[in-house]
N, C-alpha and C. Protein backbone atom coordinates (compact mmCIF):
# COMPACT_ATOMS: atom_id res chain seq x y z
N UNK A 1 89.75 134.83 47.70
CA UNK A 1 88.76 133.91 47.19
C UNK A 1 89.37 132.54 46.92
N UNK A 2 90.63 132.71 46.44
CA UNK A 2 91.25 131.41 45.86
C UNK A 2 91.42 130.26 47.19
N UNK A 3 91.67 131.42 48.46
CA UNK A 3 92.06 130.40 49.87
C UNK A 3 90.67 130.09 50.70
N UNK A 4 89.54 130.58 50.06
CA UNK A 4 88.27 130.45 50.53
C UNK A 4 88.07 128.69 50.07
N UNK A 5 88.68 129.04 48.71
CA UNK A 5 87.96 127.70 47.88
C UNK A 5 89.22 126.41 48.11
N UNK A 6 90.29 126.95 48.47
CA UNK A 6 91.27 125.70 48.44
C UNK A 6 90.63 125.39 50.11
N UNK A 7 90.55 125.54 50.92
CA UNK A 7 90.01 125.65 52.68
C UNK A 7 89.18 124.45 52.07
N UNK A 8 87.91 125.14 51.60
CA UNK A 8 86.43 124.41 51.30
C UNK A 8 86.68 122.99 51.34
N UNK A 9 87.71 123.15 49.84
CA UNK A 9 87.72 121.95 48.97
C UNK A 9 88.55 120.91 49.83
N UNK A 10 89.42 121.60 50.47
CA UNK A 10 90.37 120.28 51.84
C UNK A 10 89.41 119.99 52.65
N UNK A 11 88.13 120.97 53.27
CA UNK A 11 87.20 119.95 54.02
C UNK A 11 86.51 119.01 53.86
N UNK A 12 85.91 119.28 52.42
CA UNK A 12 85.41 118.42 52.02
C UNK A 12 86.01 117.08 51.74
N UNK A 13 87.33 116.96 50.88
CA UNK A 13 88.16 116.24 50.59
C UNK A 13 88.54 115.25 52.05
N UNK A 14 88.44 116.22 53.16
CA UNK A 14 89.23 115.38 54.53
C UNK A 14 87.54 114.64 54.88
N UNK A 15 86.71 115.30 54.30
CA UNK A 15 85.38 114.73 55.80
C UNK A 15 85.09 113.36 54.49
N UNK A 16 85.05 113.46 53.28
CA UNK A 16 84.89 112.45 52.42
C UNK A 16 85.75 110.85 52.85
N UNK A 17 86.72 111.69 53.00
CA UNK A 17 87.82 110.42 53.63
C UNK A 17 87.19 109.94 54.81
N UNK A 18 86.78 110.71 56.05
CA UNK A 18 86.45 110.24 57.08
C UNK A 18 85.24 109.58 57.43
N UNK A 19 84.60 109.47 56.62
CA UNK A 19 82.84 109.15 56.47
C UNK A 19 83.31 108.33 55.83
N UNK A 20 84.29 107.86 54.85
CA UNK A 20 84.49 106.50 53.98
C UNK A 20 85.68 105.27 54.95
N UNK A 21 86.09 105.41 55.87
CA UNK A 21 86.79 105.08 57.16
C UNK A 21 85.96 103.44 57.27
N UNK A 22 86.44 102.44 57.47
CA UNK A 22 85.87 101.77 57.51
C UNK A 22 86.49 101.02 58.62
N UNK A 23 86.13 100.76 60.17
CA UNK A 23 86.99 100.13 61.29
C UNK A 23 86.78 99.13 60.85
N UNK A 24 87.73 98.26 61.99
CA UNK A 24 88.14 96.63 61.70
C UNK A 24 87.04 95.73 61.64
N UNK A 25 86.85 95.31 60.45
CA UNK A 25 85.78 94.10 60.80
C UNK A 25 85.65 93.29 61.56
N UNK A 26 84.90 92.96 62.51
CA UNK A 26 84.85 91.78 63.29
C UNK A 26 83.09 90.92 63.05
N UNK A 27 83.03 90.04 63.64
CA UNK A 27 82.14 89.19 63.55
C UNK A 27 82.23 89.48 65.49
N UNK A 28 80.60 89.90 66.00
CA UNK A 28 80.22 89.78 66.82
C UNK A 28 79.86 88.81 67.11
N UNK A 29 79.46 88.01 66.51
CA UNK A 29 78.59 86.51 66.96
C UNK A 29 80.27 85.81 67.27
N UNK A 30 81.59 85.67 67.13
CA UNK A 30 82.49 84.68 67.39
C UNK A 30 83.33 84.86 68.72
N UNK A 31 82.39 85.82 69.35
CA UNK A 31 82.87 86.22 71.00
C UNK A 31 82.38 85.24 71.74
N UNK A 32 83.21 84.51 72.58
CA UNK A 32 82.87 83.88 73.29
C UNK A 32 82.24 84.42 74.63
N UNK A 33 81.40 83.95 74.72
CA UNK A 33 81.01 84.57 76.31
C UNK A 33 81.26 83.94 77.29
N UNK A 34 81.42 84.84 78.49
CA UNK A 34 82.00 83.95 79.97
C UNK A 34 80.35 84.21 80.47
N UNK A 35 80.08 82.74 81.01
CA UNK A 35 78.69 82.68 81.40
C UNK A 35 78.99 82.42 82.47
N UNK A 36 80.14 81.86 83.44
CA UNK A 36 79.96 81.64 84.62
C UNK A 36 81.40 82.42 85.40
N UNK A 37 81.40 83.58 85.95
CA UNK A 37 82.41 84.76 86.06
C UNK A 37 82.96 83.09 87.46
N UNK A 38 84.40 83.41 87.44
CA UNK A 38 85.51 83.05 88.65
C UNK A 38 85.23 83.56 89.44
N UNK A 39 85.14 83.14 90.59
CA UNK A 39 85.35 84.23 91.65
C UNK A 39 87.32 84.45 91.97
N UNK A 40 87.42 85.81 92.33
CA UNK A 40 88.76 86.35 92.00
C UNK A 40 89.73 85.83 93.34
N UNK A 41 91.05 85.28 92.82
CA UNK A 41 91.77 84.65 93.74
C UNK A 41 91.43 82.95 93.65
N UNK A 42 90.71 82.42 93.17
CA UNK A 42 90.49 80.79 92.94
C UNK A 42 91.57 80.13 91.83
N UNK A 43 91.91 79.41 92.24
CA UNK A 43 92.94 78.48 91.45
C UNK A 43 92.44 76.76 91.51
N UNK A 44 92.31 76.30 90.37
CA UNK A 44 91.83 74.96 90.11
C UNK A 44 93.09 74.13 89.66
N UNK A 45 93.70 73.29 89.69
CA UNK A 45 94.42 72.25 88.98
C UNK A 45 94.02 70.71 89.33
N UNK A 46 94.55 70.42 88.10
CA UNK A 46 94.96 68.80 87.82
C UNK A 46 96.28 68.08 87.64
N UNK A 47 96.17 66.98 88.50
CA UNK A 47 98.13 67.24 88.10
C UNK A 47 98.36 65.79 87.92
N UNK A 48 99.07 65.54 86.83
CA UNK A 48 99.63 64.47 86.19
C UNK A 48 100.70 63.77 87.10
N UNK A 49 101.68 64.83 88.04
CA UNK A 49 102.30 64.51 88.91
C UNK A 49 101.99 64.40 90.23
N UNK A 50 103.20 65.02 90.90
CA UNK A 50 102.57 65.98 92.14
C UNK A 50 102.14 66.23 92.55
N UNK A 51 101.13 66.78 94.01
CA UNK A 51 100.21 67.49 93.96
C UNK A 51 100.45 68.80 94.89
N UNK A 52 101.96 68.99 95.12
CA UNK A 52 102.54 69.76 95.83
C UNK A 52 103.29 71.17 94.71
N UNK A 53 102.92 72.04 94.77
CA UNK A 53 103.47 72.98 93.78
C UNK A 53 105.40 72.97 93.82
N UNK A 54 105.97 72.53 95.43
CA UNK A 54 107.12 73.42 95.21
C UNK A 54 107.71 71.63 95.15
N UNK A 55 107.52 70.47 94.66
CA UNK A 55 107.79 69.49 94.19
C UNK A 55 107.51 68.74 93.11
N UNK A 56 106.49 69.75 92.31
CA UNK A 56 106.04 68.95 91.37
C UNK A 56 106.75 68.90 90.08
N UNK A 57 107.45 69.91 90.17
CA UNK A 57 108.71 69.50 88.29
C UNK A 57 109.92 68.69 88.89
N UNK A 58 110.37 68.02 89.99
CA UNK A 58 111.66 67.75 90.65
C UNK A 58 111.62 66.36 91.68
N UNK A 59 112.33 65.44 91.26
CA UNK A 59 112.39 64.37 92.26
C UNK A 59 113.00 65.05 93.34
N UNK A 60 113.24 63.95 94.19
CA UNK A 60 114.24 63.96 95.37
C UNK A 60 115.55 64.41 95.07
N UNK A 61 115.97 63.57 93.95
CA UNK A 61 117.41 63.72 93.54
C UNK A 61 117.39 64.88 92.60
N UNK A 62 116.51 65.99 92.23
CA UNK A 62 117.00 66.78 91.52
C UNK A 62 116.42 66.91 89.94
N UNK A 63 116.06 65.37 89.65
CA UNK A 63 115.69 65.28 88.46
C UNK A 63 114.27 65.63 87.68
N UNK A 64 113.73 65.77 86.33
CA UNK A 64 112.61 66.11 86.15
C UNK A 64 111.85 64.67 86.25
N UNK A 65 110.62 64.76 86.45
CA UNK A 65 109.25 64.14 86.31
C UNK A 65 108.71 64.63 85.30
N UNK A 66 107.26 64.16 85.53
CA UNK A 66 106.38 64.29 84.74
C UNK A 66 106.09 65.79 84.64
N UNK A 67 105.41 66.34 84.10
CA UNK A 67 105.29 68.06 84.51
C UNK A 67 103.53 67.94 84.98
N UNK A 68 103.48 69.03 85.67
CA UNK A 68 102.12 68.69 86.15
C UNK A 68 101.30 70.32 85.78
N UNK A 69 100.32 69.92 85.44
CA UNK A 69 99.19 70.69 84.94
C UNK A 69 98.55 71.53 86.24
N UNK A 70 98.12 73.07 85.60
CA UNK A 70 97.44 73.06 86.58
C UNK A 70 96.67 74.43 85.87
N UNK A 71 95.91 75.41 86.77
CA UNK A 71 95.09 76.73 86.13
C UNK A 71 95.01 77.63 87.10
N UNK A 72 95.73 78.38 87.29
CA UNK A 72 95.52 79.60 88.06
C UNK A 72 94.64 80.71 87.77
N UNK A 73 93.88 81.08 88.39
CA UNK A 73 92.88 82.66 87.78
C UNK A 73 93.51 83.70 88.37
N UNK A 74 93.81 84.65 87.71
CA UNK A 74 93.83 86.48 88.10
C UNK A 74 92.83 86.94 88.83
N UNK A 75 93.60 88.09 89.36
CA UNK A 75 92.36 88.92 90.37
C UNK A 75 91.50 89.23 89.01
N UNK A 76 90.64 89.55 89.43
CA UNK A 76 89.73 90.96 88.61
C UNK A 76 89.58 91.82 89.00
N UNK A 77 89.97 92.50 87.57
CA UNK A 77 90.76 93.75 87.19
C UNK A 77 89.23 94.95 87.04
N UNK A 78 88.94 95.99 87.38
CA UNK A 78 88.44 97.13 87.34
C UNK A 78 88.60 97.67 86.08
N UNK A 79 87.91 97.83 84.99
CA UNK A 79 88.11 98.69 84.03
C UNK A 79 86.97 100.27 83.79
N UNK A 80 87.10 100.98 83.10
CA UNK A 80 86.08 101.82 83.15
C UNK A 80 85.08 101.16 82.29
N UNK A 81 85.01 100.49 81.17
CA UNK A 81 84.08 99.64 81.10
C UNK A 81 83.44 98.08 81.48
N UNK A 82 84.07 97.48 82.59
CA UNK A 82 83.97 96.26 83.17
C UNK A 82 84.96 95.47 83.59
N UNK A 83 84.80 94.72 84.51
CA UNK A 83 86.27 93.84 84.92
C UNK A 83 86.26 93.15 83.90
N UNK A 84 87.95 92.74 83.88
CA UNK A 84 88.42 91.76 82.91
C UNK A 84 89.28 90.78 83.81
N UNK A 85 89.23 89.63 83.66
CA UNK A 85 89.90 88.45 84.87
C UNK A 85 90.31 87.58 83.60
N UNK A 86 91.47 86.61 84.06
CA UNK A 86 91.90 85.54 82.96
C UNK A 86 92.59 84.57 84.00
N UNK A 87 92.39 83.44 83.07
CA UNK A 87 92.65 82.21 83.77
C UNK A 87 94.14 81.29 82.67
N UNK A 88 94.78 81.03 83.21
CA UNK A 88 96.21 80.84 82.46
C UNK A 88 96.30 79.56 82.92
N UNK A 89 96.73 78.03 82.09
CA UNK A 89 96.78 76.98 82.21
C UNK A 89 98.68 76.49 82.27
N UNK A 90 98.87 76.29 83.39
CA UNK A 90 100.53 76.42 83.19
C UNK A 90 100.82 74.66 83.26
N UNK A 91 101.67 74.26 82.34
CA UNK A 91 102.06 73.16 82.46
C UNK A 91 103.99 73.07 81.91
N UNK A 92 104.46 72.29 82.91
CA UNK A 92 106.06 72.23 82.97
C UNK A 92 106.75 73.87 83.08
N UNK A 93 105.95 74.50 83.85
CA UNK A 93 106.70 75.83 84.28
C UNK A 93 106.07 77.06 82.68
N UNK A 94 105.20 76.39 82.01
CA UNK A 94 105.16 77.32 80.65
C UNK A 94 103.62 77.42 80.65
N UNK A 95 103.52 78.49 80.25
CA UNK A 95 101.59 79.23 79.96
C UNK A 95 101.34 78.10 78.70
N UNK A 96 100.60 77.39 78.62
CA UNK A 96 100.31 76.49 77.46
C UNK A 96 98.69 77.10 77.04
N UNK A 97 97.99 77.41 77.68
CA UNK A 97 96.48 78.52 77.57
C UNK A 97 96.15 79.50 78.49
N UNK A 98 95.39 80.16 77.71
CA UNK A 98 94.95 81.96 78.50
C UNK A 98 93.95 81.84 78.26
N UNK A 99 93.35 82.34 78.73
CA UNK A 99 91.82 82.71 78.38
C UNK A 99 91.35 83.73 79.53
N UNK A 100 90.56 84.85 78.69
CA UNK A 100 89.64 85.92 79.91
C UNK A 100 88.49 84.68 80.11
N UNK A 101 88.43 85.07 80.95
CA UNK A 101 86.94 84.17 81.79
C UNK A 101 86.04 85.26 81.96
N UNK A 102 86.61 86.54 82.07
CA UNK A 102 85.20 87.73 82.71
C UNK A 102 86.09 88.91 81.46
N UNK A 103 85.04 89.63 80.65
CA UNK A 103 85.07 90.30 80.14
C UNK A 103 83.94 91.28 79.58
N UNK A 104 84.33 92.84 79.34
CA UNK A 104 82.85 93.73 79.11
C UNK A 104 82.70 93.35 77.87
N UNK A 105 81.20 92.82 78.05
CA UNK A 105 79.83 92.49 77.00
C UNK A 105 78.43 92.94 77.22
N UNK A 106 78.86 94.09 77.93
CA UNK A 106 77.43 95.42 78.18
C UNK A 106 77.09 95.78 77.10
N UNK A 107 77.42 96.18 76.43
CA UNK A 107 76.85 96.60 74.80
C UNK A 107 77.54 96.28 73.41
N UNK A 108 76.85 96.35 72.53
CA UNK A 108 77.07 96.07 71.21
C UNK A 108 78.48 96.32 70.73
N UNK A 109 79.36 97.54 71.18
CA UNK A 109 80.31 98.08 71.27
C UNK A 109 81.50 96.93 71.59
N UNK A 110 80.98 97.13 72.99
CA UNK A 110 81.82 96.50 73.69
C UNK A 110 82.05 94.70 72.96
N UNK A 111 81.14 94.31 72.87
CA UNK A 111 80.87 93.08 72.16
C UNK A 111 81.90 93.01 70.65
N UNK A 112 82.01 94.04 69.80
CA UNK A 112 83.06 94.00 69.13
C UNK A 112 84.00 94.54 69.12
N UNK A 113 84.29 95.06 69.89
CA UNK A 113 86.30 95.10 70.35
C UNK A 113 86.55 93.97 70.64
N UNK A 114 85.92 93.53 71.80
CA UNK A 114 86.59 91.93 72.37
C UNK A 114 85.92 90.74 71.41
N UNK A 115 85.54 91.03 70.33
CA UNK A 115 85.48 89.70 69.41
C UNK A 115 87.21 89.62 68.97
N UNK A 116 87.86 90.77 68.50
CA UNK A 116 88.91 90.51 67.79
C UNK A 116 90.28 91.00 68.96
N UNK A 117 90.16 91.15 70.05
CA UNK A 117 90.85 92.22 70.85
C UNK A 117 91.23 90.62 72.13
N UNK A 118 90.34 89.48 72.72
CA UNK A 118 90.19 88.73 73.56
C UNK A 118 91.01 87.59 72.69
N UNK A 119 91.01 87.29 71.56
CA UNK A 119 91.68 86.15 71.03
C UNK A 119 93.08 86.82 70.49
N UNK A 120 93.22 88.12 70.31
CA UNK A 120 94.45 88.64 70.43
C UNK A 120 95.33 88.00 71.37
N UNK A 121 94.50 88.82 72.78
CA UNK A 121 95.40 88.71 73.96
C UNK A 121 95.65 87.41 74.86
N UNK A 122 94.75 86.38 74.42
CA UNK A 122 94.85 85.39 74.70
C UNK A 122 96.22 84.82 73.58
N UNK A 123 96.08 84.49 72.91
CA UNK A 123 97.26 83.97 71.69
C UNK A 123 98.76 84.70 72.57
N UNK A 124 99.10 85.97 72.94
CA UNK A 124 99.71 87.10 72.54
C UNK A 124 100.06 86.38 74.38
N UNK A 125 99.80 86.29 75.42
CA UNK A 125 99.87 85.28 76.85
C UNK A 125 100.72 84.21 76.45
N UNK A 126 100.24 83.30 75.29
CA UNK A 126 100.67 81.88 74.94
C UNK A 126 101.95 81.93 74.23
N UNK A 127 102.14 82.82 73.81
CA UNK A 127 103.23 83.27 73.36
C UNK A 127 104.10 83.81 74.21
N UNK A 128 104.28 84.64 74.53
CA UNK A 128 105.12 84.82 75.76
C UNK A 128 105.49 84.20 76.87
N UNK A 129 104.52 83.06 77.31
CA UNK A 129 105.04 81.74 78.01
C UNK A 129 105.08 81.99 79.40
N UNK A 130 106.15 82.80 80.08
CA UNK A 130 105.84 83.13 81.18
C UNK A 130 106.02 84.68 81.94
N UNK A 131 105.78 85.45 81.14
CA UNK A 131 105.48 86.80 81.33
C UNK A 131 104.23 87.70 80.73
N UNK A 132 103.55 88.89 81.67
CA UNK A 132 103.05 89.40 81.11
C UNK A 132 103.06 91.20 80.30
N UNK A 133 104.67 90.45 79.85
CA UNK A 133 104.84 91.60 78.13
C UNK A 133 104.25 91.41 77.38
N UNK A 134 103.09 91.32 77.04
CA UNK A 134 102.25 91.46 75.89
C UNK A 134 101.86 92.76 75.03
N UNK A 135 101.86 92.50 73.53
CA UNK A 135 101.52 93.50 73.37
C UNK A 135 99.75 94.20 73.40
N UNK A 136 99.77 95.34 73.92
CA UNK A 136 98.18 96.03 73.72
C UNK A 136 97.70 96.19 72.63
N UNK A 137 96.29 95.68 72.81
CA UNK A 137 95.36 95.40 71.61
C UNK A 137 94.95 96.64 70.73
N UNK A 138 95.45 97.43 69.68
CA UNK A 138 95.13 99.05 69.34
C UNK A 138 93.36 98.93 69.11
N UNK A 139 93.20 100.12 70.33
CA UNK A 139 91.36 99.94 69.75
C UNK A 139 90.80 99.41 71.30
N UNK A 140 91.90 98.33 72.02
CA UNK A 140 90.99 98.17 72.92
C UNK A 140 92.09 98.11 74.42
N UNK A 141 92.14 99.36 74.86
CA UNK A 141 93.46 99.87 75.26
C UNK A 141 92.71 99.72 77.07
N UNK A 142 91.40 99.71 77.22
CA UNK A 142 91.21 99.44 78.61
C UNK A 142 91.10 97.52 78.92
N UNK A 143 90.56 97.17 77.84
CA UNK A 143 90.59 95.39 77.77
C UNK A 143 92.10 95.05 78.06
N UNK A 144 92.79 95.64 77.25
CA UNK A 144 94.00 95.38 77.68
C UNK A 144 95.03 95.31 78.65
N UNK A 145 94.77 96.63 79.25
CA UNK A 145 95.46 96.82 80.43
C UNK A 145 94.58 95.94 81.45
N UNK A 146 93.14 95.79 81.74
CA UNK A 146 92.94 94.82 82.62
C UNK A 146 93.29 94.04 82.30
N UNK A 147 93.29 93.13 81.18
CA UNK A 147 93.79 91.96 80.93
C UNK A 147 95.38 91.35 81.47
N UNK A 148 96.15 92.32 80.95
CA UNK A 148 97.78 92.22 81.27
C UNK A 148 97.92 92.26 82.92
N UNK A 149 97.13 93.30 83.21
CA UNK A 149 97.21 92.94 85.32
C UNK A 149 96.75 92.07 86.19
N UNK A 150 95.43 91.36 84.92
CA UNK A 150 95.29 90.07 85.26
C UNK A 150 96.26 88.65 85.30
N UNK A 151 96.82 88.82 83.91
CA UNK A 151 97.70 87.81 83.55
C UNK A 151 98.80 88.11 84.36
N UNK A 152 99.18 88.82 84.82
CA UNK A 152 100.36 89.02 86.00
C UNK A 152 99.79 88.50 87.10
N UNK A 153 98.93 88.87 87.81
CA UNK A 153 98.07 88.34 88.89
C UNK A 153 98.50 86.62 88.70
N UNK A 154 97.46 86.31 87.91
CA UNK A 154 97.53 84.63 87.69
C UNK A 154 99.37 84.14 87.60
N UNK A 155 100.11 84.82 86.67
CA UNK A 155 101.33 84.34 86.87
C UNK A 155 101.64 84.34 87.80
N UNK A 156 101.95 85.49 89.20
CA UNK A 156 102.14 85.35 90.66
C UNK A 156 101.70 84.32 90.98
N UNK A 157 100.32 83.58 90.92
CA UNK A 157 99.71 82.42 91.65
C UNK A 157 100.37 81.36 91.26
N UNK A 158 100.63 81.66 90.15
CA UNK A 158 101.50 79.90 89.65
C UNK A 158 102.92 80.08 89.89
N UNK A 159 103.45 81.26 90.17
CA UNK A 159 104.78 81.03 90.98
C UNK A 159 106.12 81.39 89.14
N UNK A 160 105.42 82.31 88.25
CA UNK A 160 105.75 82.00 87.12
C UNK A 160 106.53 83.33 87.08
């Protein structure tokens, strides 16, 4: 009887805990939305210098210039809930911005992981500068991995 009632009293005790669980707050409304998807493989720049990629940090003689700006996009990436694509702004050989351009915003769900999970992995790109070791977002473990095969993608294009 006594292990009837200690059993009981741990379920209750565990399901109390779990019903009082409260996930990460996010604000759905501060997701940015991509309203106009890349098409995959497009690269846009602007360049302060250069307009030749394998001359544009280097004179003749060797020396630096100006550094020149530019934006490469990632393939898009396949996830089980939607492609994820990102566009990386490289200037003087360094990621200076990331951003997903295409990300899942099919449902309500989905809409808050990537409120707090997309400005992660964007920051978490900018930081790392020119690799994509980033760390994965806990919670949003398929955003992520498309994301990171994106940001590799785009680094290949910029030669990073």
């Amino acid at each position: 009887m006594k292990r009837v009632l200690a059993a009981l009293f741990g379920t209750v005790t565990g399901l109390i805990f779990l019903l009082d669980f409260k996930s990460h707050p996010a604000s759905v409304a501060s997701v940015p939305v991509a309203t106009s998807p890349v098409q995959p493989g497009t690269s846009s720049s602007s360049s302060t210098g250069s307009s030749s990629p394998a001359s544009s940090n280097r004179t003749s003689s060797g020396t630096a210039k100006r550094a020149r700006t530019a934006s490469y996009t990632g393939d898009s990436v396949d996830t089980q809930y939607g492609p994820v694509q990102v566009r990386i702004t490289v200037s003087g050989g360094k990621v200076t911005a990331a951003q997903a351009v295409v990300y899942p915003t099919e449902d309500p769900r989905d809409q808050q992981i990537n409120a707090y999970a997309i400005p992660t992995l964007n920051q978490e790109a900018v930081a790392a500068a020119r690799s994509a070791q980033i760390d994965m977002v806990s919670g949003a473990t398929y955003t992520s991995d498309g994301y990171i095969q994106s940001l590799q993608s785009a680094l290949d294009k910029a030669g990073l």
